[in-house]
Protein backbone atom coordinates (compact mmCIF):
# COMPACT_ATOMS: atom_id res chain seq x y z
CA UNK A 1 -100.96 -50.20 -8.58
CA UNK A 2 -97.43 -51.71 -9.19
CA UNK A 3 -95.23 -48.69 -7.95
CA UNK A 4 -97.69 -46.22 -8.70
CA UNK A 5 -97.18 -42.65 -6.43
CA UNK A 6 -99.70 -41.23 -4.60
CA UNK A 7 -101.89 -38.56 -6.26
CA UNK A 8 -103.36 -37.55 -3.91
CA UNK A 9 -104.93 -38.06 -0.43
CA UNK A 10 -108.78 -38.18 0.97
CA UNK A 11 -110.38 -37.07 4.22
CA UNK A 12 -112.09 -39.93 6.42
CA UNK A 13 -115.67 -40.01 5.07
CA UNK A 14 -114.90 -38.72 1.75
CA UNK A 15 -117.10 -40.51 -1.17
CA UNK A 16 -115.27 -41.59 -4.22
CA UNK A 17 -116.77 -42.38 -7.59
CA UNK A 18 -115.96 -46.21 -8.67
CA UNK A 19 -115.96 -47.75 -11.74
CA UNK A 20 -116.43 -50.97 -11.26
CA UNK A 21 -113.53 -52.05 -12.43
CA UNK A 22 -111.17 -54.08 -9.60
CA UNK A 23 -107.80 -55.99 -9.47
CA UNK A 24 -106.11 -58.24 -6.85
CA UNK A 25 -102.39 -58.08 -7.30
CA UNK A 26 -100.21 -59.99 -4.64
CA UNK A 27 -103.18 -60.97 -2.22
CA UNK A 28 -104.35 -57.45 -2.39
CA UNK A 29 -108.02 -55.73 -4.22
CA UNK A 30 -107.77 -52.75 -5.70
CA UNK A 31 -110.60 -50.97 -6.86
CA UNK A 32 -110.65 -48.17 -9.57
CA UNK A 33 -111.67 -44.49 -9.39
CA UNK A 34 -113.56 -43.04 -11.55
CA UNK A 35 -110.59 -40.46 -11.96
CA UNK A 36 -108.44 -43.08 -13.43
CA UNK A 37 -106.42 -43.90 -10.25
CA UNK A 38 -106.61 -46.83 -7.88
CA UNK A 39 -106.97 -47.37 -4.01
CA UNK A 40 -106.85 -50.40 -2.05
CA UNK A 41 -110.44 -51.53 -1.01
CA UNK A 42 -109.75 -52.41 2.09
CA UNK A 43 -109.52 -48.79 3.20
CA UNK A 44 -113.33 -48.07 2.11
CA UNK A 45 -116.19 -48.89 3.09
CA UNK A 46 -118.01 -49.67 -0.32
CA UNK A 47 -121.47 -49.59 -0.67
CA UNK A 48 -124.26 -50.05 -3.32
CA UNK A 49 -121.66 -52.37 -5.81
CA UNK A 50 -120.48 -56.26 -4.82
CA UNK A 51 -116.93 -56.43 -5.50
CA UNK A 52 -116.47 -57.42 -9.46
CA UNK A 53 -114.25 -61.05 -8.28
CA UNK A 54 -115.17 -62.83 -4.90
CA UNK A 55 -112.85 -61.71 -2.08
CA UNK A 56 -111.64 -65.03 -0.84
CA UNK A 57 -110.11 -65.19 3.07
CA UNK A 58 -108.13 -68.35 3.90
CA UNK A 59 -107.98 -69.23 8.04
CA UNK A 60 -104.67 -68.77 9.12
CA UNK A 61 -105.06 -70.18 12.82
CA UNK A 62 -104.24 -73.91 13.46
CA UNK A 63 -106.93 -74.06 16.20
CA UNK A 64 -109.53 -72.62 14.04
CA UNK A 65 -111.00 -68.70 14.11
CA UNK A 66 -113.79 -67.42 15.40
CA UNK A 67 -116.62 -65.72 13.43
CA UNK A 68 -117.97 -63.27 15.42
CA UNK A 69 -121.50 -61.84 14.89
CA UNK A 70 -119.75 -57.78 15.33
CA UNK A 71 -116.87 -56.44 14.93
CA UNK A 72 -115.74 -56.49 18.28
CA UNK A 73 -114.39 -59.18 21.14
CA UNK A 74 -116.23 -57.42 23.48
CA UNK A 75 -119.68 -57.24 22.19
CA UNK A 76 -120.02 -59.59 19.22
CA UNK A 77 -120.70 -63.14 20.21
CA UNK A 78 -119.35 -65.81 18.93
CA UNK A 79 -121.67 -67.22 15.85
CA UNK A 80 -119.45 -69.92 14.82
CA UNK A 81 -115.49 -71.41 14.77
CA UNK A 82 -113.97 -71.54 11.19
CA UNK A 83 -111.25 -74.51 11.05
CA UNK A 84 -108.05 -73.99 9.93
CA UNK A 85 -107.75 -73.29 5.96
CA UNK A 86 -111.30 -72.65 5.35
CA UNK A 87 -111.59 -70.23 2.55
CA UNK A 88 -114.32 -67.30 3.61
CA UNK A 89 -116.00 -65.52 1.09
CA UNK A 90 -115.75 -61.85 2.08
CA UNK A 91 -117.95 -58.95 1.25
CA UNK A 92 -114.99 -56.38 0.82
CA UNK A 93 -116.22 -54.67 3.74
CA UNK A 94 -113.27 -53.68 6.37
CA UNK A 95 -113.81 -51.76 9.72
CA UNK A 96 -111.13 -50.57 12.47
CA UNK A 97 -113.09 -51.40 15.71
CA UNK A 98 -110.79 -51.96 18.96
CA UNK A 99 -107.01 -51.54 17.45
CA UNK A 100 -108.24 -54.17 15.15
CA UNK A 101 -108.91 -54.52 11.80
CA UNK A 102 -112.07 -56.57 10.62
CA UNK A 103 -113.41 -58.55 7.95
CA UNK A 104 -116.77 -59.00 7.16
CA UNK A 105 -117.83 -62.11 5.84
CA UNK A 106 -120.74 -62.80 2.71
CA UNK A 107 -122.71 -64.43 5.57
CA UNK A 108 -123.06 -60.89 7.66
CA UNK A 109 -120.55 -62.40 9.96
CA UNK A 110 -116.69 -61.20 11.14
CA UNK A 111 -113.41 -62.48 11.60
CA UNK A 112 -110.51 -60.25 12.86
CA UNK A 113 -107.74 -59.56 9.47
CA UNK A 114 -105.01 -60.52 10.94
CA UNK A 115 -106.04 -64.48 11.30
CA UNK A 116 -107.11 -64.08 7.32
CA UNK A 117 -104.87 -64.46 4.56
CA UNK A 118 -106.12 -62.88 1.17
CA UNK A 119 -106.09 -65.93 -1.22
CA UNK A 120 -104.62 -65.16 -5.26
């Protein structure tokens, strides 16, 4: 994790083996492989297993952020406005919909990553 090199790389759908164990250094969760190595978790989409500490998001936006029903600013409504510096329990769960990245929160919600700072 801290300065580690890359072993190796994975193909877009590829399953990896977890073992349960997970980290959060600097903001970030890291989530081990059963191999011994490490990957961010953001980059999966992890199923079957809650991640082992609560993934907290803190509302970055003065005016608030909006918690959309989908991942998308098209098609999800809006389900509700989060105020400024309301900490979001997230599910660990990221998808790249539109050019954006999303969050999805415990309550089967989403907010957009870049209006969510990872709380230590």
């Amino acid at each position: 994790m801290d300065g580690g090199t890359i072993q190796y790389t994975t193909q877009v759908g590829a399953e990896l083996q977890l073992t349960g164990e997970s980290s959060k250094v600097d903001g970030t969760l890291w989530v081990q492989l059963t191999d011994g190595n490490w990957v961010q978790a953001q980059y999966l989409d992890i199923t079957g297993i809650a991640p082992a500490v609560p993934v907290i998001g803190v509302v970055l936006p003065e005016i608030g952020l909006n918690v959309r029903a989908a991942p998308s600013t098209e098609d999800g409504e809006v389900s509700y406005v989060a105020p400024s510096g309301e900490e979001l329990v997230l599910t660990g769960k990221v998808v790249e919909a539109q050019e954006l990245t999303w969050y999805e929160v415990e309550d089967g919600n989403w907010v957009q990553a870049r209006y969510i700072k990872i709380s230590d």
